[in-house]
N, C-alpha and C. Protein backbone atom coordinates (compact mmCIF):
# COMPACT_ATOMS: atom_id res chain seq x y z
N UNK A 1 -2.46 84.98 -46.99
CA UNK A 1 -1.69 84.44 -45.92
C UNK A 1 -2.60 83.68 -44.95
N UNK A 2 -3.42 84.09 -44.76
CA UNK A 2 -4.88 83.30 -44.23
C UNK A 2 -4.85 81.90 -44.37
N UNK A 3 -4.62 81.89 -46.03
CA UNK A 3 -5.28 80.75 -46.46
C UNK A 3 -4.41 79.51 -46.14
N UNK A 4 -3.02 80.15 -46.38
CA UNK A 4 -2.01 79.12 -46.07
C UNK A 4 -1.46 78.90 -44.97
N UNK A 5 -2.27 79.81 -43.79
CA UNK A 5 -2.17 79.29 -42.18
C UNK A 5 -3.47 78.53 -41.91
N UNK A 6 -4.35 78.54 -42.50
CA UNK A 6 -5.15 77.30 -42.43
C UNK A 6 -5.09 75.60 -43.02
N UNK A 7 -4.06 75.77 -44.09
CA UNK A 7 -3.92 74.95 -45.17
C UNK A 7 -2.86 73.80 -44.22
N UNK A 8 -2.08 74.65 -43.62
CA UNK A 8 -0.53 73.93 -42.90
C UNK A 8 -1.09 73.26 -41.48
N UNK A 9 -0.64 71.99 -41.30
CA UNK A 9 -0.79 71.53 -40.63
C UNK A 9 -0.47 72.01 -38.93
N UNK A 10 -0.90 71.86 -38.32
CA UNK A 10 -0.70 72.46 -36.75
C UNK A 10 0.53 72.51 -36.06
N UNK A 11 1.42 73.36 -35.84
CA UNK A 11 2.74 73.17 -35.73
C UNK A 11 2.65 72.73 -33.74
N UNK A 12 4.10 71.92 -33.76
CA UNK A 12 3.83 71.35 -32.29
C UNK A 12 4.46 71.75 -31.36
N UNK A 13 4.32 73.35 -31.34
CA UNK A 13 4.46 74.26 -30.13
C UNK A 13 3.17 75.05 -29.77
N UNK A 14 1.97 74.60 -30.69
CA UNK A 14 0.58 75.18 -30.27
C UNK A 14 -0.11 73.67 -29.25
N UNK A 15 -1.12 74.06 -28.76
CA UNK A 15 -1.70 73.44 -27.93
C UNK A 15 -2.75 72.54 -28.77
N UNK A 16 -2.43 71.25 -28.46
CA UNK A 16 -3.44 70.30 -29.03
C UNK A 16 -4.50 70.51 -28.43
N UNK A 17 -6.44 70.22 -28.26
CA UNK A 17 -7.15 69.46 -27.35
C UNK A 17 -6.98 68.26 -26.89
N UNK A 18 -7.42 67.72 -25.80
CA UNK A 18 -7.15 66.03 -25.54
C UNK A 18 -7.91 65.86 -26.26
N UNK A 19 -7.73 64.35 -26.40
CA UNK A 19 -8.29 63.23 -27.21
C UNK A 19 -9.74 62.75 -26.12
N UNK A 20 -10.51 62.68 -26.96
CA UNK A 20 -11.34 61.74 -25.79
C UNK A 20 -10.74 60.29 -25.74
N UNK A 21 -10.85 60.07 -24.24
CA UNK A 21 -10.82 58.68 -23.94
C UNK A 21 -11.16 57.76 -24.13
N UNK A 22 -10.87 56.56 -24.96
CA UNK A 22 -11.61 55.50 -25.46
C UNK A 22 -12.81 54.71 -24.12
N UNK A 23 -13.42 54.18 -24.47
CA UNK A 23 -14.48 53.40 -23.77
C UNK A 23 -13.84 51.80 -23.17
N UNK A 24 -14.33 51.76 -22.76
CA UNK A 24 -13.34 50.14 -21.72
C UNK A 24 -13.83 49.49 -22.80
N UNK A 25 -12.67 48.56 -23.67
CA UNK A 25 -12.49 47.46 -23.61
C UNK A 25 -13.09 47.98 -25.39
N UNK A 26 -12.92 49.51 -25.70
CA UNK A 26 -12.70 49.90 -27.09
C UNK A 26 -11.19 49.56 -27.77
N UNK A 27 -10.13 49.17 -26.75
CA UNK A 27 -8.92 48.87 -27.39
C UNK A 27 -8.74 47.65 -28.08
N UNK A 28 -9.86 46.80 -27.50
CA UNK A 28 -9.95 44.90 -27.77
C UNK A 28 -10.92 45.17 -29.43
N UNK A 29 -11.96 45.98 -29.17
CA UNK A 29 -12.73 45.92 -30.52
C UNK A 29 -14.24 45.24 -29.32
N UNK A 30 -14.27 44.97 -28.21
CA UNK A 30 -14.98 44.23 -28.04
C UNK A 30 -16.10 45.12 -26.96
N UNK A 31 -17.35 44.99 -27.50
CA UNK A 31 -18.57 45.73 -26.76
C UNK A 31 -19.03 45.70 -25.09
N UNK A 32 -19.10 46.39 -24.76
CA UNK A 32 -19.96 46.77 -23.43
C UNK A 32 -20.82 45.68 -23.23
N UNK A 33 -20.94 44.62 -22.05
CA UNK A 33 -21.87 43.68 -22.02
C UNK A 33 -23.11 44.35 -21.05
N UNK A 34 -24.15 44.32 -21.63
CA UNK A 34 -25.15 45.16 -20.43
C UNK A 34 -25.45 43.91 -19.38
N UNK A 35 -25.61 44.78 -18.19
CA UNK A 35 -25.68 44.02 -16.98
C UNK A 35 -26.81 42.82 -17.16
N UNK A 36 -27.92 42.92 -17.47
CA UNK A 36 -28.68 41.71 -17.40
C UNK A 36 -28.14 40.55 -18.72
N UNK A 37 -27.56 40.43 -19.59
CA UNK A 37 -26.68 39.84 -19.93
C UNK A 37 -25.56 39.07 -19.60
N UNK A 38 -25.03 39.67 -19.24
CA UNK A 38 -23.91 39.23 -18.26
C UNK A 38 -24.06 38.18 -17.40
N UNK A 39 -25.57 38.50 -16.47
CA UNK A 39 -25.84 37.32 -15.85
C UNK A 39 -26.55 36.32 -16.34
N UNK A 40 -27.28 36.51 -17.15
CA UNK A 40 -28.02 35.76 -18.45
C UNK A 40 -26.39 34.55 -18.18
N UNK A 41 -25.24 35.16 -18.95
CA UNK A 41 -24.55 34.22 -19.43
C UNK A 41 -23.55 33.27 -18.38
N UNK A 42 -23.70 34.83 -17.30
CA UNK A 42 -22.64 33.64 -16.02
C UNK A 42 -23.49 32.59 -15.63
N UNK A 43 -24.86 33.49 -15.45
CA UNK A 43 -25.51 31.90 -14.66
C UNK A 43 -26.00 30.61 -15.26
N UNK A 44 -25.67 30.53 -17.57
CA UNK A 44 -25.37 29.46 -17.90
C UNK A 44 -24.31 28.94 -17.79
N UNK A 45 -23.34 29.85 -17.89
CA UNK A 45 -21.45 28.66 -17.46
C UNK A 45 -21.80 28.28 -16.14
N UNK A 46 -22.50 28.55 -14.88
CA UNK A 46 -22.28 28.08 -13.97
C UNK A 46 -23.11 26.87 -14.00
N UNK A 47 -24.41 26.79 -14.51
CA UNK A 47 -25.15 25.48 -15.04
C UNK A 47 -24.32 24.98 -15.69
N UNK A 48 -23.28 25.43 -16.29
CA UNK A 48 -22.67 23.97 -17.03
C UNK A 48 -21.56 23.67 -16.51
N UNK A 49 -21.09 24.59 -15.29
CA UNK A 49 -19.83 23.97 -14.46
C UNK A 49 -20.45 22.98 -13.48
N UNK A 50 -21.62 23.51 -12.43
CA UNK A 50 -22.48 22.37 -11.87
C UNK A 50 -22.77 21.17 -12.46
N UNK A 51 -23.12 20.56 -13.79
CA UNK A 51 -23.52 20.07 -14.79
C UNK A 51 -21.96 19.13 -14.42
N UNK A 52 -21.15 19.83 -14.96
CA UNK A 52 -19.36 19.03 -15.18
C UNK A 52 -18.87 18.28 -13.79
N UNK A 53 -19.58 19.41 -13.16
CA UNK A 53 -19.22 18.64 -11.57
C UNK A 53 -19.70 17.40 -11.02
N UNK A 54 -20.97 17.52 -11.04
CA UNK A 54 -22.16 16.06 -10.73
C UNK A 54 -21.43 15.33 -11.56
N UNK A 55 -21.54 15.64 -12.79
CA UNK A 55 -21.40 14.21 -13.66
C UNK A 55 -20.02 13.39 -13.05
N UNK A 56 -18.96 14.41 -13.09
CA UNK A 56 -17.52 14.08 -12.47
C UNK A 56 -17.96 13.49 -10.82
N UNK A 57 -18.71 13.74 -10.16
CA UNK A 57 -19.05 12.95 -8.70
C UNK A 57 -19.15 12.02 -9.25
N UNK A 58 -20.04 11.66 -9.86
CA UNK A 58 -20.61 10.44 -10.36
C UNK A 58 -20.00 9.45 -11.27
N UNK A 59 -18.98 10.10 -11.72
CA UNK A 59 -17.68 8.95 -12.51
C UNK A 59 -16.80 8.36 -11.44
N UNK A 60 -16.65 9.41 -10.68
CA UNK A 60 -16.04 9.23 -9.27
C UNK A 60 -16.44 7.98 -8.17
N UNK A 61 -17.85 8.07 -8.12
CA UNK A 61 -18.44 7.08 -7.44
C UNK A 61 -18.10 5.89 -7.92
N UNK A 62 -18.90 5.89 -9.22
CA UNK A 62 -19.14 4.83 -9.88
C UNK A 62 -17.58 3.61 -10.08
N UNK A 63 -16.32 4.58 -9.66
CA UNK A 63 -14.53 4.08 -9.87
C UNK A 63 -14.85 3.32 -8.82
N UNK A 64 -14.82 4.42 -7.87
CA UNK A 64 -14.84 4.15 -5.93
C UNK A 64 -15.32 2.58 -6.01
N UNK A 65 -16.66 2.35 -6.63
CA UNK A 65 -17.60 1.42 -6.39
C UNK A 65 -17.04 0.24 -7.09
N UNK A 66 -16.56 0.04 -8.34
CA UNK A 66 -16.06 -0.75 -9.25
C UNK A 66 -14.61 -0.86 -8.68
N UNK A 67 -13.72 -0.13 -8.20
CA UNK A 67 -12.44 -0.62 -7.66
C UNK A 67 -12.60 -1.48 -6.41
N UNK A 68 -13.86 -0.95 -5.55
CA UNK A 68 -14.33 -2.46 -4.44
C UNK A 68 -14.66 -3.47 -4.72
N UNK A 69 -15.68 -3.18 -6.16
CA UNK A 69 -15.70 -4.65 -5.86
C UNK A 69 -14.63 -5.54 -6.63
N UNK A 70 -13.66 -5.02 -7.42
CA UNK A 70 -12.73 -5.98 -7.72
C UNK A 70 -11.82 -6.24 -7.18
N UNK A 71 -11.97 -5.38 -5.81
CA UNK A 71 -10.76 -6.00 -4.82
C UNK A 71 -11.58 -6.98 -3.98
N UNK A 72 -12.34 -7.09 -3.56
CA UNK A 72 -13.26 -7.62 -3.18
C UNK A 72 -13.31 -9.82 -3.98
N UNK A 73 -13.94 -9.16 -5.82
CA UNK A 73 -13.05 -10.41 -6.28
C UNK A 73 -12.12 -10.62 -6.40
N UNK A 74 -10.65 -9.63 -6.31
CA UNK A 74 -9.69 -10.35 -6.48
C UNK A 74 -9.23 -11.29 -5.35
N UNK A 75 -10.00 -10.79 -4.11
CA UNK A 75 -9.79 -11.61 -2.29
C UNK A 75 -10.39 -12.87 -2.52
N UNK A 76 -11.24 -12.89 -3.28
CA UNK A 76 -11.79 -14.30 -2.94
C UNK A 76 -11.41 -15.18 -3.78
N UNK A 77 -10.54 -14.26 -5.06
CA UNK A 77 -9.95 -15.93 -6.19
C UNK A 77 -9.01 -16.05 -5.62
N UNK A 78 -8.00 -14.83 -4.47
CA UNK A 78 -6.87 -15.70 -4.07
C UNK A 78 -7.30 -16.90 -2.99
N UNK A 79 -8.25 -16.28 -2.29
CA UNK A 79 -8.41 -16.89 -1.27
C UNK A 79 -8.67 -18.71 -1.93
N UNK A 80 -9.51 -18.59 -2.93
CA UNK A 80 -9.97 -20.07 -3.79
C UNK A 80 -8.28 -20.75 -4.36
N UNK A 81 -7.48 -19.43 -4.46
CA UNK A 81 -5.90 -20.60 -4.82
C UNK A 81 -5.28 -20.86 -3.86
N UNK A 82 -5.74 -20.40 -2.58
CA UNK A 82 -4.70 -21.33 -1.44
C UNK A 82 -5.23 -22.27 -1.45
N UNK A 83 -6.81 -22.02 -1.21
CA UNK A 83 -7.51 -23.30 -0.92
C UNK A 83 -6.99 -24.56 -1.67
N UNK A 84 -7.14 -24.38 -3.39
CA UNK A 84 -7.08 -25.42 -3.99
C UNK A 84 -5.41 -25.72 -3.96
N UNK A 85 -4.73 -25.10 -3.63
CA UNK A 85 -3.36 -25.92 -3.54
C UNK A 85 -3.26 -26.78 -2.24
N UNK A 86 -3.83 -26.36 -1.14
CA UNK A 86 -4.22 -26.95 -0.02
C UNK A 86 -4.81 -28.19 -0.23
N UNK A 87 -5.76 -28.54 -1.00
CA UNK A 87 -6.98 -29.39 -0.79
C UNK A 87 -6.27 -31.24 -1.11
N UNK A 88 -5.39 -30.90 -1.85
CA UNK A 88 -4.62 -32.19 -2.14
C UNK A 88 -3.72 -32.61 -0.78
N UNK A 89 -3.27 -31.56 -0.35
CA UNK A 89 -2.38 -32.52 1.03
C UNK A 89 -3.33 -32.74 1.78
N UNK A 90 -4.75 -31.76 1.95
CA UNK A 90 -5.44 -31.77 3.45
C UNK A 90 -6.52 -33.27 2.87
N UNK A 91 -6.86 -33.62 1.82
CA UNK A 91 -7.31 -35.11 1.37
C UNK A 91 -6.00 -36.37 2.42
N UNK A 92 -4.53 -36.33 1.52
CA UNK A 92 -3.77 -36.77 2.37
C UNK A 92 -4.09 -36.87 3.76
N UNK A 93 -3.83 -36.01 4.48
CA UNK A 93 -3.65 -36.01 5.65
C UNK A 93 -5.23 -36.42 6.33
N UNK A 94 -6.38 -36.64 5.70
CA UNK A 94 -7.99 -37.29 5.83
C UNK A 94 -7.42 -38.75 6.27
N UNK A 95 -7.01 -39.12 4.66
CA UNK A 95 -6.42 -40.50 4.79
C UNK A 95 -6.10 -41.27 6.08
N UNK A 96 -4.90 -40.48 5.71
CA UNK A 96 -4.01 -40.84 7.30
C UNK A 96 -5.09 -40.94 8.86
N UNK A 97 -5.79 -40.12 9.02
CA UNK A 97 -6.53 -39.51 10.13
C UNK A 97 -7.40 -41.09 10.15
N UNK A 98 -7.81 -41.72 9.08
CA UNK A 98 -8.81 -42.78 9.17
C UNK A 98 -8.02 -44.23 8.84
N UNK A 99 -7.03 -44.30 9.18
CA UNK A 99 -6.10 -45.14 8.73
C UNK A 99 -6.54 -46.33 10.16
N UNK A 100 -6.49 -47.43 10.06
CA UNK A 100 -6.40 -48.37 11.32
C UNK A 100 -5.29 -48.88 12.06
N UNK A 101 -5.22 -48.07 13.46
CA UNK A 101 -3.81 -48.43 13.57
C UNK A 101 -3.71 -49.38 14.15
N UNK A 102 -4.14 -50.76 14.17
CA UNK A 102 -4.27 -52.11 14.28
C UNK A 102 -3.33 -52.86 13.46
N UNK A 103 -3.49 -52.22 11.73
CA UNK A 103 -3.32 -52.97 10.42
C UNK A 103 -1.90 -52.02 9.96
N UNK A 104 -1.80 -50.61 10.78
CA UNK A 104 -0.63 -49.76 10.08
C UNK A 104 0.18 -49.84 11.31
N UNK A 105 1.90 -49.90 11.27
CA UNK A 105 2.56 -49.54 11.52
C UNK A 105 3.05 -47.85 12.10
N UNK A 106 3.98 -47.58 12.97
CA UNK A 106 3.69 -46.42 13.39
C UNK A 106 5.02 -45.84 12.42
N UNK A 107 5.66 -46.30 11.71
CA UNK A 107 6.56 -45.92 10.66
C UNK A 107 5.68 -45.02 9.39
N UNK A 108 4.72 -46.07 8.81
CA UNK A 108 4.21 -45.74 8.06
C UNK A 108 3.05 -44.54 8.40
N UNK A 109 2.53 -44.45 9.51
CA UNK A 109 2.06 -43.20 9.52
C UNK A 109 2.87 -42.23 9.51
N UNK A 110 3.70 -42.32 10.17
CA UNK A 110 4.72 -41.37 10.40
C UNK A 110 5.51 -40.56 9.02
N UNK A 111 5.74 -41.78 8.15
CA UNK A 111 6.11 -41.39 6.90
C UNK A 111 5.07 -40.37 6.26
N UNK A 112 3.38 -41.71 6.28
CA UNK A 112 2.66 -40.30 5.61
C UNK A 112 2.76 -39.36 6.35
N UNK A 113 2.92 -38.69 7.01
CA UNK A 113 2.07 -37.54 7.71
C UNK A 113 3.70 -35.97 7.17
N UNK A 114 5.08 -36.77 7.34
CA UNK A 114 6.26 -36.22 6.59
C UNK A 114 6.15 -35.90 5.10
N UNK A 115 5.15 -36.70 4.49
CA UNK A 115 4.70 -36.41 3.03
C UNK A 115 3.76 -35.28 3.24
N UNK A 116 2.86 -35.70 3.98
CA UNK A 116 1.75 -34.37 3.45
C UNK A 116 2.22 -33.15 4.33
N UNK A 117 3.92 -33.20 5.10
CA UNK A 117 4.23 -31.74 5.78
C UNK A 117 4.81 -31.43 4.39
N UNK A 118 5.51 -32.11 3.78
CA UNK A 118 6.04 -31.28 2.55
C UNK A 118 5.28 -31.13 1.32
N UNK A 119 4.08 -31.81 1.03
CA UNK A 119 3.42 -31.38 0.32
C UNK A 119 3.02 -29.98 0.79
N UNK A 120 2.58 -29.77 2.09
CA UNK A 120 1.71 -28.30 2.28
C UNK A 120 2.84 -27.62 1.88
N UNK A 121 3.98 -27.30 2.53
CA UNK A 121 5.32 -26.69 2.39
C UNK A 121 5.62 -26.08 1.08
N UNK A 122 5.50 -27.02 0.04
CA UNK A 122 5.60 -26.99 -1.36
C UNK A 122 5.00 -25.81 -2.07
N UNK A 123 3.61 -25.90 -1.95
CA UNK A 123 2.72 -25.26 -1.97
C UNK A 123 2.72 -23.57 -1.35
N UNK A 124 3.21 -23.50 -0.06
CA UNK A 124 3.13 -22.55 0.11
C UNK A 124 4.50 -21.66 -0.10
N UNK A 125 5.51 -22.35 -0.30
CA UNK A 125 6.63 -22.02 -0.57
C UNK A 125 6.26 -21.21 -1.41
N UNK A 126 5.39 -21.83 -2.69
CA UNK A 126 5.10 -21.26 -4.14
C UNK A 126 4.06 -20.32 -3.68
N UNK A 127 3.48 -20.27 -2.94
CA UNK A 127 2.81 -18.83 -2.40
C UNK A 127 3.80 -17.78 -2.54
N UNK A 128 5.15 -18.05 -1.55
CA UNK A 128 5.89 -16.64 -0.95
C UNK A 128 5.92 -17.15 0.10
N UNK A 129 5.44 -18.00 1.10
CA UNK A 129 5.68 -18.39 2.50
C UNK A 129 6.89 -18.81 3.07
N UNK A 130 7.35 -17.85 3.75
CA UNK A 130 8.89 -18.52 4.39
C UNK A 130 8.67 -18.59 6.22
N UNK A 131 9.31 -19.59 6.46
CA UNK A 131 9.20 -20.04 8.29
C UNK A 131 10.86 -19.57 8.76
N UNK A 132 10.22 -19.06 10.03
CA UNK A 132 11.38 -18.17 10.50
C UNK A 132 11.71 -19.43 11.83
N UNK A 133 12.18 -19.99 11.82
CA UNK A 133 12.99 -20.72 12.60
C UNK A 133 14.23 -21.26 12.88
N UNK A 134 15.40 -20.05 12.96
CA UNK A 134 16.59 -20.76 12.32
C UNK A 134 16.72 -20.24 14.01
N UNK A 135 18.01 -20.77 14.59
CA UNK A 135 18.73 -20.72 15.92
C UNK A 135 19.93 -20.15 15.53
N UNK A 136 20.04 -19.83 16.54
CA UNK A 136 21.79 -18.70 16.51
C UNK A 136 21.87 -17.59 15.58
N UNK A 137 20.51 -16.97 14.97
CA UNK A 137 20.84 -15.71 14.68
C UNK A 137 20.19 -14.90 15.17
N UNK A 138 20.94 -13.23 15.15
CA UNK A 138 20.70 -12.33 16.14
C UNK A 138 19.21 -11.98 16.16
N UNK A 139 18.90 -11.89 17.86
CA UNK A 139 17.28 -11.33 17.67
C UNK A 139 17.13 -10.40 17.45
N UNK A 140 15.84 -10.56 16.19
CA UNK A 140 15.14 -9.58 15.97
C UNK A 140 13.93 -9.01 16.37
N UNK A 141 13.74 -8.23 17.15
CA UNK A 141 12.85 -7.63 17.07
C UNK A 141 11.12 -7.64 16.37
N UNK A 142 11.96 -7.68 15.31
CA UNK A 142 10.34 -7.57 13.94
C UNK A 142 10.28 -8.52 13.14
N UNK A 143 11.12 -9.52 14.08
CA UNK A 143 10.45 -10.92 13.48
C UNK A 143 10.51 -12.27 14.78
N UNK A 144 11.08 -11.44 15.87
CA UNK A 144 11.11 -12.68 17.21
C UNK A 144 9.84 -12.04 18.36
N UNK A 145 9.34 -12.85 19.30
CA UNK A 145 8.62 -12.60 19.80
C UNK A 145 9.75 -12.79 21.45
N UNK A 146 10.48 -12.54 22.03
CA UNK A 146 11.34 -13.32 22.72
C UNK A 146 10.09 -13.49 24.21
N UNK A 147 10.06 -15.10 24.46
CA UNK A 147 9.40 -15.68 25.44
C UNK A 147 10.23 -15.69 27.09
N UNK A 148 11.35 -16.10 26.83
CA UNK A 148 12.26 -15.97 28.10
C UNK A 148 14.08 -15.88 27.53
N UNK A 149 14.45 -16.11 28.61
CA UNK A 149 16.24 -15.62 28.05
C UNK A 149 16.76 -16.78 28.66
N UNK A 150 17.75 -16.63 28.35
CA UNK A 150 18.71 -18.45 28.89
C UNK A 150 20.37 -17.58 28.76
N UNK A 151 20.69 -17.89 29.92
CA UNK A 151 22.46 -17.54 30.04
C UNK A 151 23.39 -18.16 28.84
N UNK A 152 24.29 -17.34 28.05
CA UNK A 152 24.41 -17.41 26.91
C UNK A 152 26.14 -18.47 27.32
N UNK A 153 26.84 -19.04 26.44
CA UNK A 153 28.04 -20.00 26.82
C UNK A 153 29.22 -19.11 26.48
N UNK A 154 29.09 -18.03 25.85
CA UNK A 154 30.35 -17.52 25.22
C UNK A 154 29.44 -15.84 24.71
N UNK A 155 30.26 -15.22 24.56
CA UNK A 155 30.33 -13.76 24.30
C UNK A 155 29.19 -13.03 23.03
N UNK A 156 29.88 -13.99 22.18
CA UNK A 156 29.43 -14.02 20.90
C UNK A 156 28.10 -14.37 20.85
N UNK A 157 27.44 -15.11 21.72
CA UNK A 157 26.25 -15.50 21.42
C UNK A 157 25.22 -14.65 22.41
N UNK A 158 25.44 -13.71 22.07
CA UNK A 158 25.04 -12.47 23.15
C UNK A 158 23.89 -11.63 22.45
N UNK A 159 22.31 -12.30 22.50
CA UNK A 159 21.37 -11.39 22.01
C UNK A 159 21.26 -12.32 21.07
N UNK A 160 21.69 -13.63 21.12
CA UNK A 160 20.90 -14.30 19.58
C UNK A 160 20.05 -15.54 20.19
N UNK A 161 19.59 -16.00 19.20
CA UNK A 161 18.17 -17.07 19.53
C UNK A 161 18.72 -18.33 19.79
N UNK A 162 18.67 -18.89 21.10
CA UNK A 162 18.85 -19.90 21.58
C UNK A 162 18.20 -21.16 21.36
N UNK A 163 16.65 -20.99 21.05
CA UNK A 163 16.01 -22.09 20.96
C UNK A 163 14.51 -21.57 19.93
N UNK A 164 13.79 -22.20 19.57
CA UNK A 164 12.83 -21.55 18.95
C UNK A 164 11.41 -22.68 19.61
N UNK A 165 11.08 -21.61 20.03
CA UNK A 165 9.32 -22.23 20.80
C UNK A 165 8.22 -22.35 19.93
N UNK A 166 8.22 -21.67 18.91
CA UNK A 166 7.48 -21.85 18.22
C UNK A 166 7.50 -20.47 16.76
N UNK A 167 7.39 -21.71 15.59
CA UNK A 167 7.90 -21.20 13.89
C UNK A 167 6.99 -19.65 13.95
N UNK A 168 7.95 -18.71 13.49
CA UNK A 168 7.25 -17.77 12.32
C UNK A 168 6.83 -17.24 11.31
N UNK A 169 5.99 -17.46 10.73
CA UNK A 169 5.80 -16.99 8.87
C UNK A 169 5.91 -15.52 8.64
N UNK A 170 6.22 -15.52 7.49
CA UNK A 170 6.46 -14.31 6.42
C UNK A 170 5.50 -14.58 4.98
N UNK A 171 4.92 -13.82 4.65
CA UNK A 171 4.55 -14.06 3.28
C UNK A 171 5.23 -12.62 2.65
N UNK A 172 6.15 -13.13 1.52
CA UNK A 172 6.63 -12.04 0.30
C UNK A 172 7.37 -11.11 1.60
N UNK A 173 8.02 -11.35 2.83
CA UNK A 173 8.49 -10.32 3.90
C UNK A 173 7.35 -9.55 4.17
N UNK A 174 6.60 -9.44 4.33
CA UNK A 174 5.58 -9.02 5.24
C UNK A 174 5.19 -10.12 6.64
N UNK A 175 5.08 -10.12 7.56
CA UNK A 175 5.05 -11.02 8.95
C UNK A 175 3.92 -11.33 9.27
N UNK A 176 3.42 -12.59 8.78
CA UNK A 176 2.54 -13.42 9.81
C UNK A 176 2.29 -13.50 10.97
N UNK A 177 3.17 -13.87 11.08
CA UNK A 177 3.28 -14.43 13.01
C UNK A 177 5.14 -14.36 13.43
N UNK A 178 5.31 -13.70 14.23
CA UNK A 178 6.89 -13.78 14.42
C UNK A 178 7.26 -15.13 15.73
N UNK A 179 7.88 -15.14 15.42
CA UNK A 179 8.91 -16.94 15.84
C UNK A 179 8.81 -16.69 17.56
N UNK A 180 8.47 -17.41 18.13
CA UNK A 180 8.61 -17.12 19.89
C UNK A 180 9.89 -18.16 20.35
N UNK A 181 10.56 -17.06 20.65
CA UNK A 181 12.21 -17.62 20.76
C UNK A 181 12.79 -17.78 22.31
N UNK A 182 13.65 -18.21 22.56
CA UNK A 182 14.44 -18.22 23.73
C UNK A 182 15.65 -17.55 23.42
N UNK A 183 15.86 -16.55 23.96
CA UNK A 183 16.96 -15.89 23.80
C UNK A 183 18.37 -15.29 24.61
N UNK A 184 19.38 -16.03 23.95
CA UNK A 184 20.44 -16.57 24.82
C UNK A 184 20.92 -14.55 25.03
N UNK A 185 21.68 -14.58 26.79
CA UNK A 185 22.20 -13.36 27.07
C UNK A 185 23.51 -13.62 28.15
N UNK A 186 24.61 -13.05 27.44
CA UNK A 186 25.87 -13.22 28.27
C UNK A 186 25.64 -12.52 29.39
N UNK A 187 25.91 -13.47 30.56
CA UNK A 187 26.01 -12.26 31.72
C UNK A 187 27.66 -12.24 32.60
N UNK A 188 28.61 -12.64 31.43
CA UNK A 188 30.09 -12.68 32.80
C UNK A 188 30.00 -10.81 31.84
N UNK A 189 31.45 -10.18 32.42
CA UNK A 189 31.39 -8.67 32.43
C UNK A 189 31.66 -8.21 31.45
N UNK A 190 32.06 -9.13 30.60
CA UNK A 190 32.39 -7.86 28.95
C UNK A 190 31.10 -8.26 28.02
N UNK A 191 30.45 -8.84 28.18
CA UNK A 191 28.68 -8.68 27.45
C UNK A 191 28.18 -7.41 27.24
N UNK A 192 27.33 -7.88 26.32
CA UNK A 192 26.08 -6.48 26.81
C UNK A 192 25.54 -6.68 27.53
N UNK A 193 24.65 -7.86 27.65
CA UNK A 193 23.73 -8.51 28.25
C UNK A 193 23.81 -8.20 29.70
N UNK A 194 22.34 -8.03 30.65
CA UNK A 194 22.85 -8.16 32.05
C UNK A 194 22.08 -9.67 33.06
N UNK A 195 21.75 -9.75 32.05
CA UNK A 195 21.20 -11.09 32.56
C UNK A 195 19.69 -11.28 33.33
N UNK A 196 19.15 -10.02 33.51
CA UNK A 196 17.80 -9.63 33.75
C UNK A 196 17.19 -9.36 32.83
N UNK A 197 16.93 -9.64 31.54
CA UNK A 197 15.74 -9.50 31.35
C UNK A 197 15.49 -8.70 30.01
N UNK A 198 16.67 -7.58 29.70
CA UNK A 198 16.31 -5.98 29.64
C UNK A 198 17.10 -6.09 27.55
């Protein structure tokens, strides 16, 4: 009877021993790194994260540096295509400037000088250049400069541009120079306007 209470497996109302506890990082399969190791290996990944970093400054720079200077050339070839669309009216308008007005008529200057306004015009049209000088529409703000006010004839014309003192450009809607206007203001009592100024 001995033999066959040794033979039978451990029934599970007797008391097991614990198990010993596995060792950290015995569940992975993977070994104990001893301490001078460890830093052996952090302080090569960190040489090669330093390493990743510089180099990355230095791709960095090198963009920084190469995106200036091609903005840099791209400023000066535009700047060379106004010029050269320019250079044909501003010859014109040489002409004219040395013309004898003894031998020319004041028609004929006059004509040239209407040619080489629409030659420049032409030209810059084909830029994107638009001139803000139209009368009787409402002022704006962010595109009028208003110089003085003038008493308006009727209701309706209450806050709009009376006269224009001098043109404003736009290139592509972005603002050059805004238009210096005279700007008409109703002052009998159903206006907005009060006639000062405001």
């Amino acid at each position: 009877m001995d033999n066959d209470q040794q033979n039978r497996p451990p029934q599970a109302d007797q008391p097991q021993p614990p198990a010993p506890a596995p060792a950290e990082g015995a569940g992975s399969g993977a070994l104990i790194e001893p301490p001078e190791e460890a830093v052996v290996r952090l302080e090569g990944e960190l040489a090669d994260l330093k390493d990743k970093y510089l180099r990355l400054a230095a791709e960095y720079d090198n963009f920084r540096k190469r995106a200036a200077k091609e903005r840099t050339e791209l400023w000066s070839r535009a700047q060379a295509d106004v010029v050269q669309r320019l250079v044909d009216a501003l010859d014109d308008l040489a002409r004219f400037a040395h013309v004898d007005p003894a031998q020319t008529d004041a028609k004929t200057i006059h004509d040239g000088v209407d040619m080489v306004e629409r030659k420049v015009w032409k030209q810059l049209e084909a830029l994107g250049v638009t001139r803000i000088d139209q009368v009787g529409v409402p002022f704006d703000p962010n595109l009028h400069e208003a110089v003085t006010t003038h008493p308006a004839d009727h209701p309706a014309k209450d806050h709009t541009v009376g006269a224009v003192l001098q043109a404003g450009y736009q290139l592509g809607g972005a603002l050059i120079r805004p238009a210096r206007v005279t700007v008409l203001q109703w002052q009998g009592g159903d206006g907005r306007g009060t006639g000062d100024g405001e």
